[in-house]
Protein backbone atom coordinates (compact mmCIF):
# COMPACT_ATOMS: atom_id res chain seq x y z
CA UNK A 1 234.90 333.96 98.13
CA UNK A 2 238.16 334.16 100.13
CA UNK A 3 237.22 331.77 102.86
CA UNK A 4 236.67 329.37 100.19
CA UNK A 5 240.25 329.77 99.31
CA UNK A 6 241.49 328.77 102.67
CA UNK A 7 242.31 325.46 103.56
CA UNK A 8 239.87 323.06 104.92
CA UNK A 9 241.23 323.45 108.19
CA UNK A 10 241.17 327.24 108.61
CA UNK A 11 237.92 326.43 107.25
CA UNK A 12 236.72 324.20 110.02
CA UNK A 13 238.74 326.33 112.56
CA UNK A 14 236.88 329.68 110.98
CA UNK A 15 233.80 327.95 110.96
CA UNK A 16 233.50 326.59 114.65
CA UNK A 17 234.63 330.37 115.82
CA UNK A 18 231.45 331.64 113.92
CA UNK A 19 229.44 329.44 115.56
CA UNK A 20 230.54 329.66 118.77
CA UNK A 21 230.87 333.29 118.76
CA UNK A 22 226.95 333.62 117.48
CA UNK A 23 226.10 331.40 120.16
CA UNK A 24 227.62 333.13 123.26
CA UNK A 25 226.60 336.20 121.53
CA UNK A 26 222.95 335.66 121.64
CA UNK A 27 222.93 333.58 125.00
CA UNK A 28 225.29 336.72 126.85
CA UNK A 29 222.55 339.30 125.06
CA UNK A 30 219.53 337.63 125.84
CA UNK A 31 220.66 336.59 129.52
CA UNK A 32 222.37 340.37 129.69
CA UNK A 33 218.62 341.61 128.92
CA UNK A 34 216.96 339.68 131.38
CA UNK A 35 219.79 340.41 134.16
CA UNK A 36 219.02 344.39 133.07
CA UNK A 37 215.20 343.85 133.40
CA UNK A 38 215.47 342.12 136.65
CA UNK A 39 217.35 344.63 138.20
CA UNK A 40 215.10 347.58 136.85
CA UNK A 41 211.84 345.49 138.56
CA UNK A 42 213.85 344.75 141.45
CA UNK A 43 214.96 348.65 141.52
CA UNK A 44 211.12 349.96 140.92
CA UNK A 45 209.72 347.46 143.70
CA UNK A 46 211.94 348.80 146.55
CA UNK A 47 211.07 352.34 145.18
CA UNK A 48 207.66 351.97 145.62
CA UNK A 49 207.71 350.39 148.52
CA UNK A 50 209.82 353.27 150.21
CA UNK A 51 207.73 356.23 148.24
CA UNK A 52 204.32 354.56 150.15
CA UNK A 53 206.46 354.07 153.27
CA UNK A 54 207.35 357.91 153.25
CA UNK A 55 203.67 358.43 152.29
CA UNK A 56 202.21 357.09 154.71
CA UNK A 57 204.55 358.79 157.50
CA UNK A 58 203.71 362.24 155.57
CA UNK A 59 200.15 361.66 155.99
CA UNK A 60 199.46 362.85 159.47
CA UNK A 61 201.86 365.78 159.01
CA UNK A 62 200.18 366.65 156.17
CA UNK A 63 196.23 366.44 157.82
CA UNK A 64 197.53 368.52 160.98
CA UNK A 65 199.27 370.69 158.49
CA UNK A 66 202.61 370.06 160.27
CA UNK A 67 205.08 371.31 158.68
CA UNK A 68 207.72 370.70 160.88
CA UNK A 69 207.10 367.22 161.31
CA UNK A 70 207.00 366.77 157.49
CA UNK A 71 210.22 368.26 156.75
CA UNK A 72 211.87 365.55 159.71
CA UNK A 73 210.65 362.86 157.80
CA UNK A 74 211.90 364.16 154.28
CA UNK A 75 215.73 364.88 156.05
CA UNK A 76 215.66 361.47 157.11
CA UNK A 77 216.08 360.45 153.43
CA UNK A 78 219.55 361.50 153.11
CA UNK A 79 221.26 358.42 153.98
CA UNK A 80 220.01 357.48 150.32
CA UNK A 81 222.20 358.67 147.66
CA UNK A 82 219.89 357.94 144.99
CA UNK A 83 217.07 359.98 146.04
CA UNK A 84 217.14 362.99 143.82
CA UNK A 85 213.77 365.14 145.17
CA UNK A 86 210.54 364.42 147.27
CA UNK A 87 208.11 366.83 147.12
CA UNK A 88 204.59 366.20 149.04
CA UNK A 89 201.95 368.62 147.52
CA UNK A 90 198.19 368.66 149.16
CA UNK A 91 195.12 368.02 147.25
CA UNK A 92 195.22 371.81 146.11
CA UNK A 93 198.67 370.39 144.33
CA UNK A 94 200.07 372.98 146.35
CA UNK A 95 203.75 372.56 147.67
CA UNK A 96 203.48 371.54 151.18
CA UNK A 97 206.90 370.11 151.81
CA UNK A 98 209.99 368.79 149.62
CA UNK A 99 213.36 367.44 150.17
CA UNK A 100 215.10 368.57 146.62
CA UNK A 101 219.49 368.48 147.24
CA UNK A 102 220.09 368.88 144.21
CA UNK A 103 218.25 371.99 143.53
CA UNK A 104 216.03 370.62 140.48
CA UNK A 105 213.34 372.63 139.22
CA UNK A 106 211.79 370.56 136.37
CA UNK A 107 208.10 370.30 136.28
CA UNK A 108 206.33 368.18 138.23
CA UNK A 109 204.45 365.68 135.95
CA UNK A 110 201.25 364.08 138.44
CA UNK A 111 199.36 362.63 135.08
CA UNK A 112 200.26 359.34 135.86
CA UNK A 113 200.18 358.32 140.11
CA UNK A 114 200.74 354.97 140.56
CA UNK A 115 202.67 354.33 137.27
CA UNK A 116 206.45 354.75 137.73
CA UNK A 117 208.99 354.80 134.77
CA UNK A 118 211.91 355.28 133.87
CA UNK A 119 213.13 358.91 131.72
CA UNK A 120 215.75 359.56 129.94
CA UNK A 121 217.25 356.83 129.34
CA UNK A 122 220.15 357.30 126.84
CA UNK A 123 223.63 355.70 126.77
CA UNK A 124 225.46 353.09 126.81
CA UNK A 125 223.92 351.13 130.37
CA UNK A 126 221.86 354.42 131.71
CA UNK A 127 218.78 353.45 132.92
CA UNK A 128 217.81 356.81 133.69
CA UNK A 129 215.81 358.49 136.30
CA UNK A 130 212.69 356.83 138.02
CA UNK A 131 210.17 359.14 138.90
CA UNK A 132 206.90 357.63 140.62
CA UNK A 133 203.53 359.32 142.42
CA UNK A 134 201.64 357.83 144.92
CA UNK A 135 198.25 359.58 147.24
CA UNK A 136 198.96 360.64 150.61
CA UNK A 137 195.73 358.49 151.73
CA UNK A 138 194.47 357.05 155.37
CA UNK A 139 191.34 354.55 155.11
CA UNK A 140 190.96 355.38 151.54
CA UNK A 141 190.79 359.01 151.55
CA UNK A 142 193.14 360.75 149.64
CA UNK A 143 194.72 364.00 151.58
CA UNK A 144 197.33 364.61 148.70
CA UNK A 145 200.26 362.97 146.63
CA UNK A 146 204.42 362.44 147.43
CA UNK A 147 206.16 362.48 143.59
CA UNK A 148 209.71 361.07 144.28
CA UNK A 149 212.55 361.29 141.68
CA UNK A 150 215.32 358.59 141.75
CA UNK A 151 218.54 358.25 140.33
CA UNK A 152 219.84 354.97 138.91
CA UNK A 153 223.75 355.23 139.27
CA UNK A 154 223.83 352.46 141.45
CA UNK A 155 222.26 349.98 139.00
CA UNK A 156 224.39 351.30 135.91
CA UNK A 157 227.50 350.58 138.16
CA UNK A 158 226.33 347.13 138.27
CA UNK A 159 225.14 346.79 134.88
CA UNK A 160 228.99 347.47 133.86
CA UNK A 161 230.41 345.43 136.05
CA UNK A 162 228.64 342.57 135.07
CA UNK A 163 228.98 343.28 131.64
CA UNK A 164 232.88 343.04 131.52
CA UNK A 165 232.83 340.41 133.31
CA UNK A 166 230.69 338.33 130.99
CA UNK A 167 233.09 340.36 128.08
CA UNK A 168 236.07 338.41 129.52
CA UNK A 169 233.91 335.53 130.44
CA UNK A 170 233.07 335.40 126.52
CA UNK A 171 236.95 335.90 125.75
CA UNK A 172 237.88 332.33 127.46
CA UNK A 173 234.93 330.99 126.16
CA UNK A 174 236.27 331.77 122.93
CA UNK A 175 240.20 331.42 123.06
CA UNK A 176 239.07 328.07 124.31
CA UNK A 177 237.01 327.13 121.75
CA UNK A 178 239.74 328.16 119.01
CA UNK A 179 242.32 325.53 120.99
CA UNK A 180 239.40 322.73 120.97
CA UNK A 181 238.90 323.50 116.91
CA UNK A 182 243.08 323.33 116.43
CA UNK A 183 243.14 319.93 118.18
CA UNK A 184 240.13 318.69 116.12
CA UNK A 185 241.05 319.71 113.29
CA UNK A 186 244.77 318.43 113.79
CA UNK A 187 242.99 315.25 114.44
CA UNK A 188 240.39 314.96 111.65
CA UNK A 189 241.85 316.38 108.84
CA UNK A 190 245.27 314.96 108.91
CA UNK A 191 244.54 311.79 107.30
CA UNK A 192 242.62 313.69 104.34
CA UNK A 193 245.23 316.19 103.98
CA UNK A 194 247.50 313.77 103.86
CA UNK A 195 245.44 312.08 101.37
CA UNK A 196 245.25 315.31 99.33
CA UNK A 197 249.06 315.42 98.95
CA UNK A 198 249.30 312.05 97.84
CA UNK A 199 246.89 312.76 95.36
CA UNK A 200 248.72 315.94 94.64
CA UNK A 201 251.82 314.08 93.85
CA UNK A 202 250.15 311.66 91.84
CA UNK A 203 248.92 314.04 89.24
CA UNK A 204 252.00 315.55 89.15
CA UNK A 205 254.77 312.42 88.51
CA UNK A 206 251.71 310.30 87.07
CA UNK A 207 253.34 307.44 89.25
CA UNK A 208 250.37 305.51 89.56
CA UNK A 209 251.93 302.97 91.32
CA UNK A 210 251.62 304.64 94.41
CA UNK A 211 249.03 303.41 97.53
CA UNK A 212 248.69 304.98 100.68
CA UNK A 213 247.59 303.57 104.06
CA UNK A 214 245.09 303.88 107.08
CA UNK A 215 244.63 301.62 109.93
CA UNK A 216 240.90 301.99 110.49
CA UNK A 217 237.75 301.14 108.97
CA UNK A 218 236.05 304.63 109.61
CA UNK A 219 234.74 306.52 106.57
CA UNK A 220 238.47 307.68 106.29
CA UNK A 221 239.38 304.37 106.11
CA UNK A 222 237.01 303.62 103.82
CA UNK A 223 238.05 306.69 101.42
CA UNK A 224 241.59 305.18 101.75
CA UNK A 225 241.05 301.84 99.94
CA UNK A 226 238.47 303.68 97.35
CA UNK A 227 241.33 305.71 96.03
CA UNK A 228 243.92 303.05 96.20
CA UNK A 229 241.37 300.94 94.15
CA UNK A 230 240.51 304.17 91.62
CA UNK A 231 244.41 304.48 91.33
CA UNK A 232 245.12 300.79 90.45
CA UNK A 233 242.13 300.90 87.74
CA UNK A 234 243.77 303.97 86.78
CA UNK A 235 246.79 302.38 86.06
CA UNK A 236 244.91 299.38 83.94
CA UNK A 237 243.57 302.21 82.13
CA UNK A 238 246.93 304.27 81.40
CA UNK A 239 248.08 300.56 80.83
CA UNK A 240 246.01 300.39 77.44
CA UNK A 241 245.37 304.36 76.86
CA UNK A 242 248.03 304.05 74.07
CA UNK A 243 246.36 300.95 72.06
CA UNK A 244 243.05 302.72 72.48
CA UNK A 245 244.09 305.93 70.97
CA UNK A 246 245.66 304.28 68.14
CA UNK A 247 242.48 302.64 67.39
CA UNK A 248 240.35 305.19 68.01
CA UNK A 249 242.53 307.02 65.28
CA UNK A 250 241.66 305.48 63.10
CA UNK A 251 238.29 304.72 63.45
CA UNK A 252 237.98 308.62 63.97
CA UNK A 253 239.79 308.88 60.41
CA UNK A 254 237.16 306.36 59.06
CA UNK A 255 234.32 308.58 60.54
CA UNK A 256 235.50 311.14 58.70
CA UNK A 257 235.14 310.18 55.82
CA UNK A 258 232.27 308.91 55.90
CA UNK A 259 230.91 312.38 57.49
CA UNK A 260 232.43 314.10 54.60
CA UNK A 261 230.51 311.91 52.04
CA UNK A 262 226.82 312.22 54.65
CA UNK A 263 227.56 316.31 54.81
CA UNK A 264 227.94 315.95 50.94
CA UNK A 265 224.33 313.83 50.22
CA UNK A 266 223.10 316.32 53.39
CA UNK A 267 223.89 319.45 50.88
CA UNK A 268 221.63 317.85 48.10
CA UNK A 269 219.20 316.54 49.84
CA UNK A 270 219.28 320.06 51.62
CA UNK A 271 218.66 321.80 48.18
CA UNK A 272 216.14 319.20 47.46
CA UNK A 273 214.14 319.66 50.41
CA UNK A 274 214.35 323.68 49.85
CA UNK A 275 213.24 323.19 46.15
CA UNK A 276 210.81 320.85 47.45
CA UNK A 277 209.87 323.76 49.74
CA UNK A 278 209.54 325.83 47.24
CA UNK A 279 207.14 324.39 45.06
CA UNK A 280 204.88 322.80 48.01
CA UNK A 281 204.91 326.80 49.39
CA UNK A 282 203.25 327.20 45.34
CA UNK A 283 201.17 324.84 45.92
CA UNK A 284 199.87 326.03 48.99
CA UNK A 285 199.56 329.21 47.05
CA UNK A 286 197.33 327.83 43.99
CA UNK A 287 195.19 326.37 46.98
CA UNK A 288 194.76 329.36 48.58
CA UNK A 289 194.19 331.39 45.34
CA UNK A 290 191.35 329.01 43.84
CA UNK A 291 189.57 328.74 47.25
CA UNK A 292 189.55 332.50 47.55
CA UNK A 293 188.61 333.33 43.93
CA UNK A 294 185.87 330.54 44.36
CA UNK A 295 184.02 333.09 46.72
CA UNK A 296 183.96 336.00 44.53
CA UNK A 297 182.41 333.89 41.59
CA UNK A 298 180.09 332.12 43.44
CA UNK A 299 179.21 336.05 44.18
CA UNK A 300 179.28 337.07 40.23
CA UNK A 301 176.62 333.76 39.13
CA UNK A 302 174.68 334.85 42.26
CA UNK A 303 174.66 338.65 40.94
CA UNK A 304 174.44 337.52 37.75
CA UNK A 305 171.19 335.22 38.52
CA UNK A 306 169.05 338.16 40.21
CA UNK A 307 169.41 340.25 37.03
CA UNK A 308 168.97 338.04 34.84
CA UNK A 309 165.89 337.04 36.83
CA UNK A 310 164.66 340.57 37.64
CA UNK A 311 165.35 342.02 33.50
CA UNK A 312 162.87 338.90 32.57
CA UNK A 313 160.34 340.21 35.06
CA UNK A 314 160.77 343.58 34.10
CA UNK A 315 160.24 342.39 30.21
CA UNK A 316 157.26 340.71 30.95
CA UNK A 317 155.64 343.05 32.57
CA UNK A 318 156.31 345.52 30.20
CA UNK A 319 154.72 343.44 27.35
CA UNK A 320 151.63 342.87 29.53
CA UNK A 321 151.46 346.44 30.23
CA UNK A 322 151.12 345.50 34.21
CA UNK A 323 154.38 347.54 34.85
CA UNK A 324 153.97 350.08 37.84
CA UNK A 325 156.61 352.95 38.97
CA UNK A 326 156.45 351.68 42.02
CA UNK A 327 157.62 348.15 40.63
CA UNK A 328 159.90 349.57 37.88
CA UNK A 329 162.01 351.68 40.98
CA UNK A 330 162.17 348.57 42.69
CA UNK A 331 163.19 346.43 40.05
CA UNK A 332 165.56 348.74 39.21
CA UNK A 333 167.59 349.33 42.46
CA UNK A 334 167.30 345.71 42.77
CA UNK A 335 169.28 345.40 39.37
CA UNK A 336 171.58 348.42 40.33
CA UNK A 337 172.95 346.93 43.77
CA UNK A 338 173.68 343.49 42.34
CA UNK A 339 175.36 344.97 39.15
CA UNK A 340 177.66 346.97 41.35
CA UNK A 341 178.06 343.31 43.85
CA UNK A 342 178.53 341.69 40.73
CA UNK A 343 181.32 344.19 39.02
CA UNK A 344 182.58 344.51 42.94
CA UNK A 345 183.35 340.62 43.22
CA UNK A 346 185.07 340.10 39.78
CA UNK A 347 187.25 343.19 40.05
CA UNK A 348 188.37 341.65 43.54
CA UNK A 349 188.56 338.08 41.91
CA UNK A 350 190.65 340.11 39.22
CA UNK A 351 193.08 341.72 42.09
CA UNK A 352 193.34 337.73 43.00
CA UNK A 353 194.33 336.57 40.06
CA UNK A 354 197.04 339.00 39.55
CA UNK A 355 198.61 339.03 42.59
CA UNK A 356 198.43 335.27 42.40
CA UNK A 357 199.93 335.60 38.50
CA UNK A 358 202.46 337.53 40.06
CA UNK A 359 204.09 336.18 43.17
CA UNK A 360 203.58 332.75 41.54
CA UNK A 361 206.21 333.62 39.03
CA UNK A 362 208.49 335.76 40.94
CA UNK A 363 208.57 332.22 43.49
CA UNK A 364 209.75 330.44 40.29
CA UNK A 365 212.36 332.39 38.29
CA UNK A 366 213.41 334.76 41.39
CA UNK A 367 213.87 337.97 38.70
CA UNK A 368 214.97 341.25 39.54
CA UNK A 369 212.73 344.19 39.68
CA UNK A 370 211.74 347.44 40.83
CA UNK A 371 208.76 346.61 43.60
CA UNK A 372 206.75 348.83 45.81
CA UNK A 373 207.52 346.97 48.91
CA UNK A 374 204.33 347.80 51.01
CA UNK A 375 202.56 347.11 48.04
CA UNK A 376 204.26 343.74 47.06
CA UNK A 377 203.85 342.32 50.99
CA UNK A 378 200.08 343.12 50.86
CA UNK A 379 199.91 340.73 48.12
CA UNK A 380 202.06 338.12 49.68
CA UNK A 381 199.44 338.30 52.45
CA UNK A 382 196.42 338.30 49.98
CA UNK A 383 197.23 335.13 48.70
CA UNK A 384 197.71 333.64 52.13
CA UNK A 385 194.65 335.28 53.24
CA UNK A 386 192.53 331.53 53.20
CA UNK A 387 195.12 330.30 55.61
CA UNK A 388 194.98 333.36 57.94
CA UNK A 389 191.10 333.59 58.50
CA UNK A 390 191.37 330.13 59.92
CA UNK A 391 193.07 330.99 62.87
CA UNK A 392 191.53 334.30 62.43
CA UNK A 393 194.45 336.46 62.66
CA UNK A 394 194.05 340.49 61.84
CA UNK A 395 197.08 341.82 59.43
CA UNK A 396 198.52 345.17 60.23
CA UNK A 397 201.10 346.68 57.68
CA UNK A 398 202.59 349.77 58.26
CA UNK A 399 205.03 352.47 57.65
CA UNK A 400 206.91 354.50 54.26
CA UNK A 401 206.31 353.30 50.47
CA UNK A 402 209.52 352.08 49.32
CA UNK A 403 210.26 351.30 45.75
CA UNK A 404 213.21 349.50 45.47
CA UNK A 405 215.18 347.02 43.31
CA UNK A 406 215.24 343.41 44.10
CA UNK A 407 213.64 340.16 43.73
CA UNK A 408 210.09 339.58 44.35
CA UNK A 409 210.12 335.94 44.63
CA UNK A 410 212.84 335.85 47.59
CA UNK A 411 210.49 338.69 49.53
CA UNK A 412 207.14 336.41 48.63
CA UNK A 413 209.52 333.58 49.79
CA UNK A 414 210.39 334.96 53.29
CA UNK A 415 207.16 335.82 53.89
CA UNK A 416 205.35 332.77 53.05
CA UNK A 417 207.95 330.91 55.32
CA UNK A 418 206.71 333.57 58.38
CA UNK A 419 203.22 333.74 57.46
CA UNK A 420 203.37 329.30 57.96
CA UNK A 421 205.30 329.57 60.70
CA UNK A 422 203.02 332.07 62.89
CA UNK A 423 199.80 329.80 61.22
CA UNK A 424 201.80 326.63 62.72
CA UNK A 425 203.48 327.45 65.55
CA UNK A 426 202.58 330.88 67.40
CA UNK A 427 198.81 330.58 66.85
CA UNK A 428 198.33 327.00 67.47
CA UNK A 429 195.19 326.73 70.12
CA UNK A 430 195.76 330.45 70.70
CA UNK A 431 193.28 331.66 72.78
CA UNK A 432 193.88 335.39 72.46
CA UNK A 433 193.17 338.11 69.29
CA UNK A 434 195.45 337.24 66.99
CA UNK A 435 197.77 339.59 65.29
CA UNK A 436 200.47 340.22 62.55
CA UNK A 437 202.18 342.79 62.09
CA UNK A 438 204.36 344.27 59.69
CA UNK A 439 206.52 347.75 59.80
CA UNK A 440 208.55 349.05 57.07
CA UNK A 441 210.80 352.16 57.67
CA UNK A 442 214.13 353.12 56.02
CA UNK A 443 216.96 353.99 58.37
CA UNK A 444 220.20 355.46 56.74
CA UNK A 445 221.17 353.12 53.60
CA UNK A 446 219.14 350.12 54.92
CA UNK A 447 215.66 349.13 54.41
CA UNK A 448 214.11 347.86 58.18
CA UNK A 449 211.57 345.67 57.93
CA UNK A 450 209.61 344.13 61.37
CA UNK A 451 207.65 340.56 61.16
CA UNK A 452 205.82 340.60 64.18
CA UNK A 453 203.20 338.27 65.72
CA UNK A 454 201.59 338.06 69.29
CA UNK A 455 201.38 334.67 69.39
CA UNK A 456 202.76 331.85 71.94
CA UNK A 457 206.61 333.03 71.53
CA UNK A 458 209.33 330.67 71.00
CA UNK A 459 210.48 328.39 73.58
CA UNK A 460 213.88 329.14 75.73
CA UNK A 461 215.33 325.36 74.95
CA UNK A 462 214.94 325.87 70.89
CA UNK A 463 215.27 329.90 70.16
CA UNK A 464 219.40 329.51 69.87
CA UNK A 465 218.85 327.04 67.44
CA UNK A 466 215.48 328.06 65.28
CA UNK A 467 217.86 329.06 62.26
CA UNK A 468 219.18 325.56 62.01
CA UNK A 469 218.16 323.23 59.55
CA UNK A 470 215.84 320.51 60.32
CA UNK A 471 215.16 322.18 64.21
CA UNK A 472 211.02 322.03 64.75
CA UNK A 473 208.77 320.54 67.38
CA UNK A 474 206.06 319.33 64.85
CA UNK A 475 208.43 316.62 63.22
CA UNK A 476 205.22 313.79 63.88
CA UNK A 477 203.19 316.44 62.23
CA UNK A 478 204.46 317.57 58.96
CA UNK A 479 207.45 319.90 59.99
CA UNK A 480 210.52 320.12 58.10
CA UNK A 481 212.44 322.50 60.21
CA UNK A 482 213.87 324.11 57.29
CA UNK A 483 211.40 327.22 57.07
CA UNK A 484 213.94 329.82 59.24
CA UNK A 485 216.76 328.11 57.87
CA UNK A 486 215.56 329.30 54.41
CA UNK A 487 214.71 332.32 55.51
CA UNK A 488 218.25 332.90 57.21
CA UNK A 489 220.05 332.06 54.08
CA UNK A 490 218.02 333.82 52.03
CA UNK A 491 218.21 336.95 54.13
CA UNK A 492 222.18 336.66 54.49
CA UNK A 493 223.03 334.80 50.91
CA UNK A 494 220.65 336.64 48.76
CA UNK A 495 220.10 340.17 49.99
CA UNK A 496 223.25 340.42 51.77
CA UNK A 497 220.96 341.57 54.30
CA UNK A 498 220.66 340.21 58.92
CA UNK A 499 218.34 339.53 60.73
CA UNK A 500 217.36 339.44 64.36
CA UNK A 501 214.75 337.68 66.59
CA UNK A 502 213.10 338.79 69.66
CA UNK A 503 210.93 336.71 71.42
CA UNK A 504 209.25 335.78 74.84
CA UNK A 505 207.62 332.67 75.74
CA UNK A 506 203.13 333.76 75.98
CA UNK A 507 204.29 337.12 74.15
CA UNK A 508 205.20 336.64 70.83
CA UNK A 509 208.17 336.77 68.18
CA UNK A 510 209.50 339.50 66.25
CA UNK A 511 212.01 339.23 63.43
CA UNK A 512 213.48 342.13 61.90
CA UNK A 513 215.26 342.46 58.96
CA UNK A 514 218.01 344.97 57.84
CA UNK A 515 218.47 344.93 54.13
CA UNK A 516 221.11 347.44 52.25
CA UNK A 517 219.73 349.47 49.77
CA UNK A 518 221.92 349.86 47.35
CA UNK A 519 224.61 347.47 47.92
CA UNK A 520 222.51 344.08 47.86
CA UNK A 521 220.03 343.67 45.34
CA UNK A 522 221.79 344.33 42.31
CA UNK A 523 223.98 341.14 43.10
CA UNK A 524 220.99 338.80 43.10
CA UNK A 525 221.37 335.74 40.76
């Protein structure tokens, strides 16, 4: 801001003006608004104590229907300039006498007798005209009503007056206020600026030899012998700044070194850990495979049992000759639904063992081949599939066949390293229906592929630094951090491909992955 830019005592100066000036402004308005209601009660009282006045003269004029006498009454308000028109009207609301100078011939509003206001007020300090009704009435009869209509020049007159004189009043409030904050401030903020300067200099010549004075033991005072003790331990310090760099030198060469030789063992141990990854990931995946395929076969003996069970019953009836149709059609679908269970199960168990056969060597050697993509990621997510029904987690995959050139075992790689990562991280005491999903679409040259889950999202303090080895918040619990970091070099290094991360924290993550065509995987080693 500019006021920030100012000096601290146009600050203080252009500070105490604020404040004063918001203070007389609201004490002038509010005390201005009670001065204007004041003199508008003050105004209405006398008004309606003159309108019943003239009332109750009119009364007997208007019983004995003088006219005359009436019309002597209303003349004798002329001596008030602010009277506009009286009109006295009988209880027909007929027109029985009126004193009107200034020839107005508005309508006559009698809806509310007894209530005066004030109309038309507009501008600056114009209160308007009053207009009032009150019954022509002796001993509580009524015999008919005097409407009066009053100007209010004399009040706005006042109202102005007063208000430029509490304008000017306001002024020398002011000016005087500004001549108080310049002597203050002279007073105050001498010694500090003064200390500023000093400190100014200081920085500048680097002459810390220098001490200032202050004869007082007020805060000032106190900030006085703080710096001169700051710029003698200064001066120690500059004192010995030149054998400390020197050492630190060369124990900064020393370091060096040694972090040369640590980010040397770091790169093998890093390529350890990754082949280490890599073979615990196949693992995983034998695990997974024999605990799936062990459902399917417990299936095939089970299948297997029936018939054999059901052939033997149908053999021995037949030799006893105590075989029925009825039986024999039961028997029969009985051996027809577990044959087609038991040729169901092995041809999935079959499915199982190939994909298994498959991504288990593409992990290993990392060959290049021509893949359906879609294809090739279902099976990636097949063999995972024991891992995934324990959260549960449904697995959407969507968009174009694609059959491209690359390596399977990077692809199998990078997803295994997702898949373990949403298992771990997103879905951990998730609550909610779980979901992956997967979209595959070609854009231009590129093949896009999205990795989405819905899980718990990554957290703001970690999500710039996800891609860096060792990073994870389950180190006590098995982590290794390096899961994205793989996947990141594998994505960059190996497919000369990027990729991108989206996340928010109770959302979800998304990674997506651009990957050139035709430009990328015929490079893979």
């Amino acid at each position: 801001m500019i006021i920030t830019n100012l000096s601290i005592r146009h600050q203080l100066v252009f500070f105490l003006l604020i404040i004063s000036t918001v203070m007389i402004f609201v004490f002038t308005y509010f005390n201005f608004i009670n001065i204007i209601k004041l003199e508008k009660d003050n105004f209405m009282k006398k008004s309606v104590i003159q309108a019943n006045l003239l009332a109750d003269f009119s009364v007997s004029a208007v019983v004995f229907r003088d006219y005359e006498g009436a019309r002597e009454n209303l003349d004798k308000l002329k001596k008030d300039n602010n009277i506009l028109r009286v009109i006295i009207l009988d209880n027909k609301k007929e027109v029985f006498a009126q004193y009107n100078p200034f020839n107005l011939n508005e309508e006559v509003n009698l809806d509310q007798i007894n209530k005066p206001r004030f109309y038309e007020e507009n501008g600056f300090l114009n209160i308007g005209v009053l207009k009032l009704s009150v019954y022509l009435k002796h001993k509580d009869k009524k015999y008919g009503i005097l409407y009066m209509e009053k100007a209010t020049n004399t009040i706005s007159q006042l109202l102005k007056a007063i208000f430029i004189k509490v304008i000017m009043f306001a002024f020398v409030l002011l000016l005087i206020t500004y001549i108080i904050s310049i002597i203050l401030s002279n007073h105050i903020l001498k010694p500090i600026l003064s200390l500023a300067y000093t400190t100014e200099r200081i920085a500048y010549t680097q002459n810390y030899k220098t001490r200032v004075k202050y004869n007082s033991e007020n805060e000032i005072g106190i900030l006085y012998n703080a710096f001169n003790t700051l710029v003698e331990d200064t001066q120690k310090l500059t004192d010995n700044l030149e054998y400390q760099v020197k050492y630190r030198t060369k124990e900064l060469n020393k370091k060096t070194i040694e972090l040369e030789n640590s980010l040397n063992y770091l790169k093998q141990a890093q390529q350890q850990l990754i082949e280490s990854e890599k073979m615990s990931a196949l693992g995983n995946l034998v695990s997974g495979i024999a605990h799936e395929v062990n459902t399917p076969l417990g299936n095939a003996i089970t299948s297997s049992s029936i018939i054999e069970k059901e052939t033997e019953y149908l053999k021995n009836a037949y030799d006893n000759q105590t075989l029925t149709k009825s039986d024999m059609e039961n028997r029969l679908d009985i051996l027809n639904q577990s044959s087609f269970l038991l040729i169901k199960t092995l041809n999935y168990a079959s499915e199982l063992i190939k994909s298994f056969k498959q991504i288990s060597v593409d992990q290993v050697t990392n060959d290049v081949r021509k893949i359906k993509i879609q294809e090739y990621i279902r099976e990636v997510f097949l063999t995972n599939h024991n891992k995934l029904k324990l959260v549960p987690a449904e697995v959407i995959i969507e968009g174009e066949e694609n059959k491209i050139k690359t390596s399977p075992g990077i692809i199998a790689q990078i997803f295994n390293n997702l898949i373990q990562n949403s298992i771990t991280h997103a879905f951990e005491n998730y609550k909610g229906n779980a979901q992956i999903k997967v979209l595959i679409k070609k854009e231009n040259e590129n093949l896009i592929i999205e990795y989405q889950d819905n899980g718990i999202g990554i957290k703001d303090d970690i999500k710039d630094h996800i891609y860096e080895p060792f990073v994870t918040t389950k180190r006590n619990f098995g982590g290794t951090g390096l899961g994205l970091n793989i996947v990141y070099n594998l994505v960059h290094q190996k497919l000369k491909g990027s990729i991108q991360m989206e996340t928010l924290e109770n959302k979800g993550t998304k990674f997506i992955f651009t990957l050139p065509i035709k430009n990328s995987f015929k490079e893979i080693k």
